[in-house]
N, C-alpha and C. Protein backbone atom coordinates (compact mmCIF):
# COMPACT_ATOMS: atom_id res chain seq x y z
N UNK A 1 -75.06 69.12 31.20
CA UNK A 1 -75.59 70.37 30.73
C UNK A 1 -74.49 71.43 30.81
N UNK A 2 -74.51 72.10 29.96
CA UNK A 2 -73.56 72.93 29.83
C UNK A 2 -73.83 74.50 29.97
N UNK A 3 -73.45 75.12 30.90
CA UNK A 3 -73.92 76.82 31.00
C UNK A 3 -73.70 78.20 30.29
N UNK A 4 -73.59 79.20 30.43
CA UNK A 4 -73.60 79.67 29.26
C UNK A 4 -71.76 80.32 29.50
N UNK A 5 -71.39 80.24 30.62
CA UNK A 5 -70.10 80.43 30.80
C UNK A 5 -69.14 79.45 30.38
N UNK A 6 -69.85 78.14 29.81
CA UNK A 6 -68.77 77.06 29.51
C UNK A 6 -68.95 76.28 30.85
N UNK A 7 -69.10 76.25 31.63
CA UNK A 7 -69.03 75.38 32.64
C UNK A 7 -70.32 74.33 32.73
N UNK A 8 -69.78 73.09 32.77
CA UNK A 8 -70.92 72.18 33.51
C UNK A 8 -71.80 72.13 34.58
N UNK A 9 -72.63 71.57 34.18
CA UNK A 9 -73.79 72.25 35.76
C UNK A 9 -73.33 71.06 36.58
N UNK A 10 -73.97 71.26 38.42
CA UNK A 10 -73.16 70.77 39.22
C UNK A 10 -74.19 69.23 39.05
N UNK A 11 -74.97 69.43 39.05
CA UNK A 11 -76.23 68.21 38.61
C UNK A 11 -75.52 66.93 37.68
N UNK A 12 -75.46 67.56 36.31
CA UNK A 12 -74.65 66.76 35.58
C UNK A 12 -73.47 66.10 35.54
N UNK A 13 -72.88 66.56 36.08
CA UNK A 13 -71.59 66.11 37.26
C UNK A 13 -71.59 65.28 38.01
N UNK A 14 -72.90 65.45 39.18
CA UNK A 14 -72.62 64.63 39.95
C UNK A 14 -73.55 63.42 39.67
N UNK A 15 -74.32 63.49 38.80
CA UNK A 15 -75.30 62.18 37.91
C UNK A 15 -74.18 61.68 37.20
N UNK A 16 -73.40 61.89 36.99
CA UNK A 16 -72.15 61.06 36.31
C UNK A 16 -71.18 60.02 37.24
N UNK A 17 -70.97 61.04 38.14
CA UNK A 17 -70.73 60.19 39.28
C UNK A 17 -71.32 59.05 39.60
N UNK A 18 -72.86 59.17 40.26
CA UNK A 18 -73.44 58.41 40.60
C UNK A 18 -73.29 57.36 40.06
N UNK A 19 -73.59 57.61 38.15
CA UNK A 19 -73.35 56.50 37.69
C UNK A 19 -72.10 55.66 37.67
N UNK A 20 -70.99 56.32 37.89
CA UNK A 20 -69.91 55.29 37.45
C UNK A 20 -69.78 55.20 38.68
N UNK A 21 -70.30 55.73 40.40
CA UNK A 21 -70.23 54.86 41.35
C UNK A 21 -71.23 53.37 41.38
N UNK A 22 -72.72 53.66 40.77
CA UNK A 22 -73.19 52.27 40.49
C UNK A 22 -72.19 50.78 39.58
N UNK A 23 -71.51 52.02 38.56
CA UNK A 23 -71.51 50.85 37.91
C UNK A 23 -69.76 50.35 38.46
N UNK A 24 -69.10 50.91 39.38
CA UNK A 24 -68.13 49.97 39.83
C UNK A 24 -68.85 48.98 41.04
N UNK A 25 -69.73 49.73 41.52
CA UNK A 25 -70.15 49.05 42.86
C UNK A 25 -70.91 47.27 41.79
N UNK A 26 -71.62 47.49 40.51
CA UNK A 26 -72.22 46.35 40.48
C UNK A 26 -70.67 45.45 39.79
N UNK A 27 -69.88 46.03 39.38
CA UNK A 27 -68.42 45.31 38.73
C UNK A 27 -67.85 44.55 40.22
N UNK A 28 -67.92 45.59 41.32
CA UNK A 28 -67.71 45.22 42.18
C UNK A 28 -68.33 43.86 42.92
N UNK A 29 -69.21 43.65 43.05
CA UNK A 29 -70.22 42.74 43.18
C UNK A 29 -70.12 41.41 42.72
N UNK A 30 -70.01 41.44 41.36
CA UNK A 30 -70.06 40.87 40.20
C UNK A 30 -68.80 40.23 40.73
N UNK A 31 -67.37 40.44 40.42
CA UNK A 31 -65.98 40.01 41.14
C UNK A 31 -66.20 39.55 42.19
N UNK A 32 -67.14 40.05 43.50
CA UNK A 32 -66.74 39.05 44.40
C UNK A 32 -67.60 37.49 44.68
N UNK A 33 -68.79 37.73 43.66
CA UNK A 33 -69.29 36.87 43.11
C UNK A 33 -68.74 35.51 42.63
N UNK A 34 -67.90 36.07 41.34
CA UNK A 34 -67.00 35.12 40.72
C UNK A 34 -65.91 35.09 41.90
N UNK A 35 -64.92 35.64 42.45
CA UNK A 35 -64.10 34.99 43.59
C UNK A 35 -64.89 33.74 44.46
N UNK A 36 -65.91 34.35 45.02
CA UNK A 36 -66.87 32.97 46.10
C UNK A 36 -66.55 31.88 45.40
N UNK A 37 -67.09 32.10 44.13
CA UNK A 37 -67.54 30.73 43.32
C UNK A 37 -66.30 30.12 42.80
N UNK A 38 -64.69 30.71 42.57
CA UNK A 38 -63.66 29.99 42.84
C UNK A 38 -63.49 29.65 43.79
N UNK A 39 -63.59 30.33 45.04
CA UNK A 39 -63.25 29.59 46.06
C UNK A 39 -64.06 28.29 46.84
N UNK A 40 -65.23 28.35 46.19
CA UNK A 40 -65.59 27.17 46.47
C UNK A 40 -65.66 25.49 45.66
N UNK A 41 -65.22 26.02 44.52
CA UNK A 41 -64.67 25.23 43.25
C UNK A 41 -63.14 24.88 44.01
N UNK A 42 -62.20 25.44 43.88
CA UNK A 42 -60.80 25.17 44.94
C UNK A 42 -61.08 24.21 46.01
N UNK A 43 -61.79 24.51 47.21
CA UNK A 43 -62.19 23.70 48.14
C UNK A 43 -63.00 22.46 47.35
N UNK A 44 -63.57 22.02 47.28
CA UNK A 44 -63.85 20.86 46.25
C UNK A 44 -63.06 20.05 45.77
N UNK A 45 -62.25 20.66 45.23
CA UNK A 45 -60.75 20.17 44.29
C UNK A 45 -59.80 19.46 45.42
N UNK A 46 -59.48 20.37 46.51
CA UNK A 46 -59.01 20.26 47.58
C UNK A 46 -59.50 19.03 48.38
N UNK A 47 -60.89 19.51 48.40
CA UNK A 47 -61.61 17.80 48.86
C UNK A 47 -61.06 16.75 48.66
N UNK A 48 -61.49 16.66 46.91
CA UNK A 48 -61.52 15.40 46.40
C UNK A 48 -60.00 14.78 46.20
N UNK A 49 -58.83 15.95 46.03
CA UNK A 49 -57.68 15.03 46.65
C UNK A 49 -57.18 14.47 47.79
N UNK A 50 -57.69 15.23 48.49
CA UNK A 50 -57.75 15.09 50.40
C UNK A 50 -58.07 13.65 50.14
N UNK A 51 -59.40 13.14 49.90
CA UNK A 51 -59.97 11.75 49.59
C UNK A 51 -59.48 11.10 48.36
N UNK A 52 -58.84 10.97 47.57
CA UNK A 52 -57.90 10.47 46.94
C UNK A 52 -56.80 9.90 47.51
N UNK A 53 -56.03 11.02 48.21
CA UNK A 53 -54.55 10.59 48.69
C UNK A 53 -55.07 9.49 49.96
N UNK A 54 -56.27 10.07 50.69
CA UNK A 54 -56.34 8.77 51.79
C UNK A 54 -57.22 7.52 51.60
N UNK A 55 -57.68 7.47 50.07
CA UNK A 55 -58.30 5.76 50.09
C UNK A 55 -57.57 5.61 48.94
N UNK A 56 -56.09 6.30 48.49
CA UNK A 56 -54.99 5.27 47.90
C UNK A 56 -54.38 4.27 48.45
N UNK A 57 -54.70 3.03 48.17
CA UNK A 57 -53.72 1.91 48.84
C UNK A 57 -52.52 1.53 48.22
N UNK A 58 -51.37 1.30 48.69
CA UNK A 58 -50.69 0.54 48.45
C UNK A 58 -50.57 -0.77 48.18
N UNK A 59 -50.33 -1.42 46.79
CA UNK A 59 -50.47 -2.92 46.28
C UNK A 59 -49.54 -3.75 46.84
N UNK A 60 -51.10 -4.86 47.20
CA UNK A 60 -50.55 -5.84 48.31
C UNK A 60 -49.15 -6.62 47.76
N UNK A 61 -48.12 -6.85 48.72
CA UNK A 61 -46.76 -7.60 48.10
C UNK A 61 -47.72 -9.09 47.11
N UNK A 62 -48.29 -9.48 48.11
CA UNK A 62 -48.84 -10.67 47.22
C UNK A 62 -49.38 -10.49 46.02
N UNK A 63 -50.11 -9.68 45.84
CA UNK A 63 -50.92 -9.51 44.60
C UNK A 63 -49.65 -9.55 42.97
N UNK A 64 -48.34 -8.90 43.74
CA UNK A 64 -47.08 -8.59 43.10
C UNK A 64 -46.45 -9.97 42.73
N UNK A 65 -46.42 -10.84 43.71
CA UNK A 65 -45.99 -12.03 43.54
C UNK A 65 -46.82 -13.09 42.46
N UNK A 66 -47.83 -12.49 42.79
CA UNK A 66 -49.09 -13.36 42.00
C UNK A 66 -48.63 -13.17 40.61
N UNK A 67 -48.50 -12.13 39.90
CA UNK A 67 -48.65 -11.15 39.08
C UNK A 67 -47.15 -11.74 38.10
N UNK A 68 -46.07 -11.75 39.24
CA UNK A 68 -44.50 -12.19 38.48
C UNK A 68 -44.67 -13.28 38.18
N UNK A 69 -45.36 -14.85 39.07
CA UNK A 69 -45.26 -15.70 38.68
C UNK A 69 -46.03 -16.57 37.79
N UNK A 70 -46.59 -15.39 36.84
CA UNK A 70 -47.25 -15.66 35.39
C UNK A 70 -46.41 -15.94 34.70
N UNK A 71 -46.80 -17.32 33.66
CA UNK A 71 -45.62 -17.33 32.58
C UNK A 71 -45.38 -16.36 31.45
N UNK A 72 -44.25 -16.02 31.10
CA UNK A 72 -44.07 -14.99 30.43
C UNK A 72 -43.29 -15.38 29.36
N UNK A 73 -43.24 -15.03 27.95
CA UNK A 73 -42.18 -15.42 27.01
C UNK A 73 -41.41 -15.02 27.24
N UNK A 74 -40.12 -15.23 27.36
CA UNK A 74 -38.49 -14.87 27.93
C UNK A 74 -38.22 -14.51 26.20
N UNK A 75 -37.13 -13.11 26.20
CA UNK A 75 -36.65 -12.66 25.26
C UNK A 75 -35.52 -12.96 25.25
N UNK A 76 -34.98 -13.72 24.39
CA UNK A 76 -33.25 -13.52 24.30
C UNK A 76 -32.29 -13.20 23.48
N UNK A 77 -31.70 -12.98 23.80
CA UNK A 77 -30.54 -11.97 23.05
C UNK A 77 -29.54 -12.18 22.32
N UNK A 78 -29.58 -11.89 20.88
CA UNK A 78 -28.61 -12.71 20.03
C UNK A 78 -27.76 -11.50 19.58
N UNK A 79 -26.08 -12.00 19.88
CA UNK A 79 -25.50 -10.99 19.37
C UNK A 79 -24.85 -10.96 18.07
N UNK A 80 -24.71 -10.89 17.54
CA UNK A 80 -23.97 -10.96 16.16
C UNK A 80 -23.04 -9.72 15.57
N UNK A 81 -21.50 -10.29 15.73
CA UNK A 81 -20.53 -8.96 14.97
C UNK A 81 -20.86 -8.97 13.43
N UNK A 82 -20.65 -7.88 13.18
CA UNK A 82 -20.49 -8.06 11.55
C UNK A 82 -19.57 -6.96 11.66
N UNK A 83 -19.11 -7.73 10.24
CA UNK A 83 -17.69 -7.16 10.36
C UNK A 83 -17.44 -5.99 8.77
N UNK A 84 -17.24 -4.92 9.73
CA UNK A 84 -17.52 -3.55 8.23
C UNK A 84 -16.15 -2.62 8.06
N UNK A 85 -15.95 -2.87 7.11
CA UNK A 85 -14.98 -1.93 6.97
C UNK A 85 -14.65 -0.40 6.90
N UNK A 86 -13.35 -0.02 7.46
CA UNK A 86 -13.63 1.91 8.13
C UNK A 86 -13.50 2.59 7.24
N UNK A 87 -14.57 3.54 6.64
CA UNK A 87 -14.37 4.44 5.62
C UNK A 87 -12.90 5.46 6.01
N UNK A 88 -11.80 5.34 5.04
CA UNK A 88 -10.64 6.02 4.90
C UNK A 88 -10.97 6.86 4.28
N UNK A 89 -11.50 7.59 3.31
CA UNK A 89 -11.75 8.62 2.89
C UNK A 89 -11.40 8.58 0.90
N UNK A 90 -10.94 7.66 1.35
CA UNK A 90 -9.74 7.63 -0.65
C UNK A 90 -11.30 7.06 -1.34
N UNK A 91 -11.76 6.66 -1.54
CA UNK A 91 -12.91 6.23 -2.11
C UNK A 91 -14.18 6.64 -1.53
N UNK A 92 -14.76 8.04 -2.01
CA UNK A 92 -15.88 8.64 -1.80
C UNK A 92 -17.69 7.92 -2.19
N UNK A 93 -17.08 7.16 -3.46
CA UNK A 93 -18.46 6.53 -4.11
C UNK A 93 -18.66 5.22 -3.61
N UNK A 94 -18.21 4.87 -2.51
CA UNK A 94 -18.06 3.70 -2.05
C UNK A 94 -17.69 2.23 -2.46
């Protein structure tokens, strides 16, 4: 409200306040809301690697041995020169 001197009344003022103290206090709220609920999403996460890293086993040597002495097709290696001659430059069109 506005007076007749130009000045705002003290009412309207401080109802303005109020409001933008409600509405940081519910922003406020609201944020630590969503923080909880990361931080309990994190812990979880945290959990489930906690229990990951300790019922990872290490593969038994045997199982390894088992595993190599499958027959396997052997690749072998054929070399072959061929023999090319060094582009000198005098003949561009090859």
């Amino acid at each position: 409200m506005v007076m007749a001197d130009g000045t705002q009344s003290k009412s309207s003022s401080s109802e303005r306040m109020e409001d933008a103290i409600a509405k940081l206090t519910t922003s406020h709220n609201s944020l630590i809301a969503s923080q909880a609920s990361l931080n309990k999403k994190m812990e979880d996460l945290i959990t489930r690697i906690v229990n990951l890293e300790t019922n990872f086993q290490v593969p038994n040597p045997t199982h390894v041995a088992v595993a190599s002495s499958i027959p396997t097709m052997q690749s072998e290696v054929y070399r072959m020169k061929l023999d090319v001659s060094r582009f000198d430059g005098s003949d561009t069109t090859g």
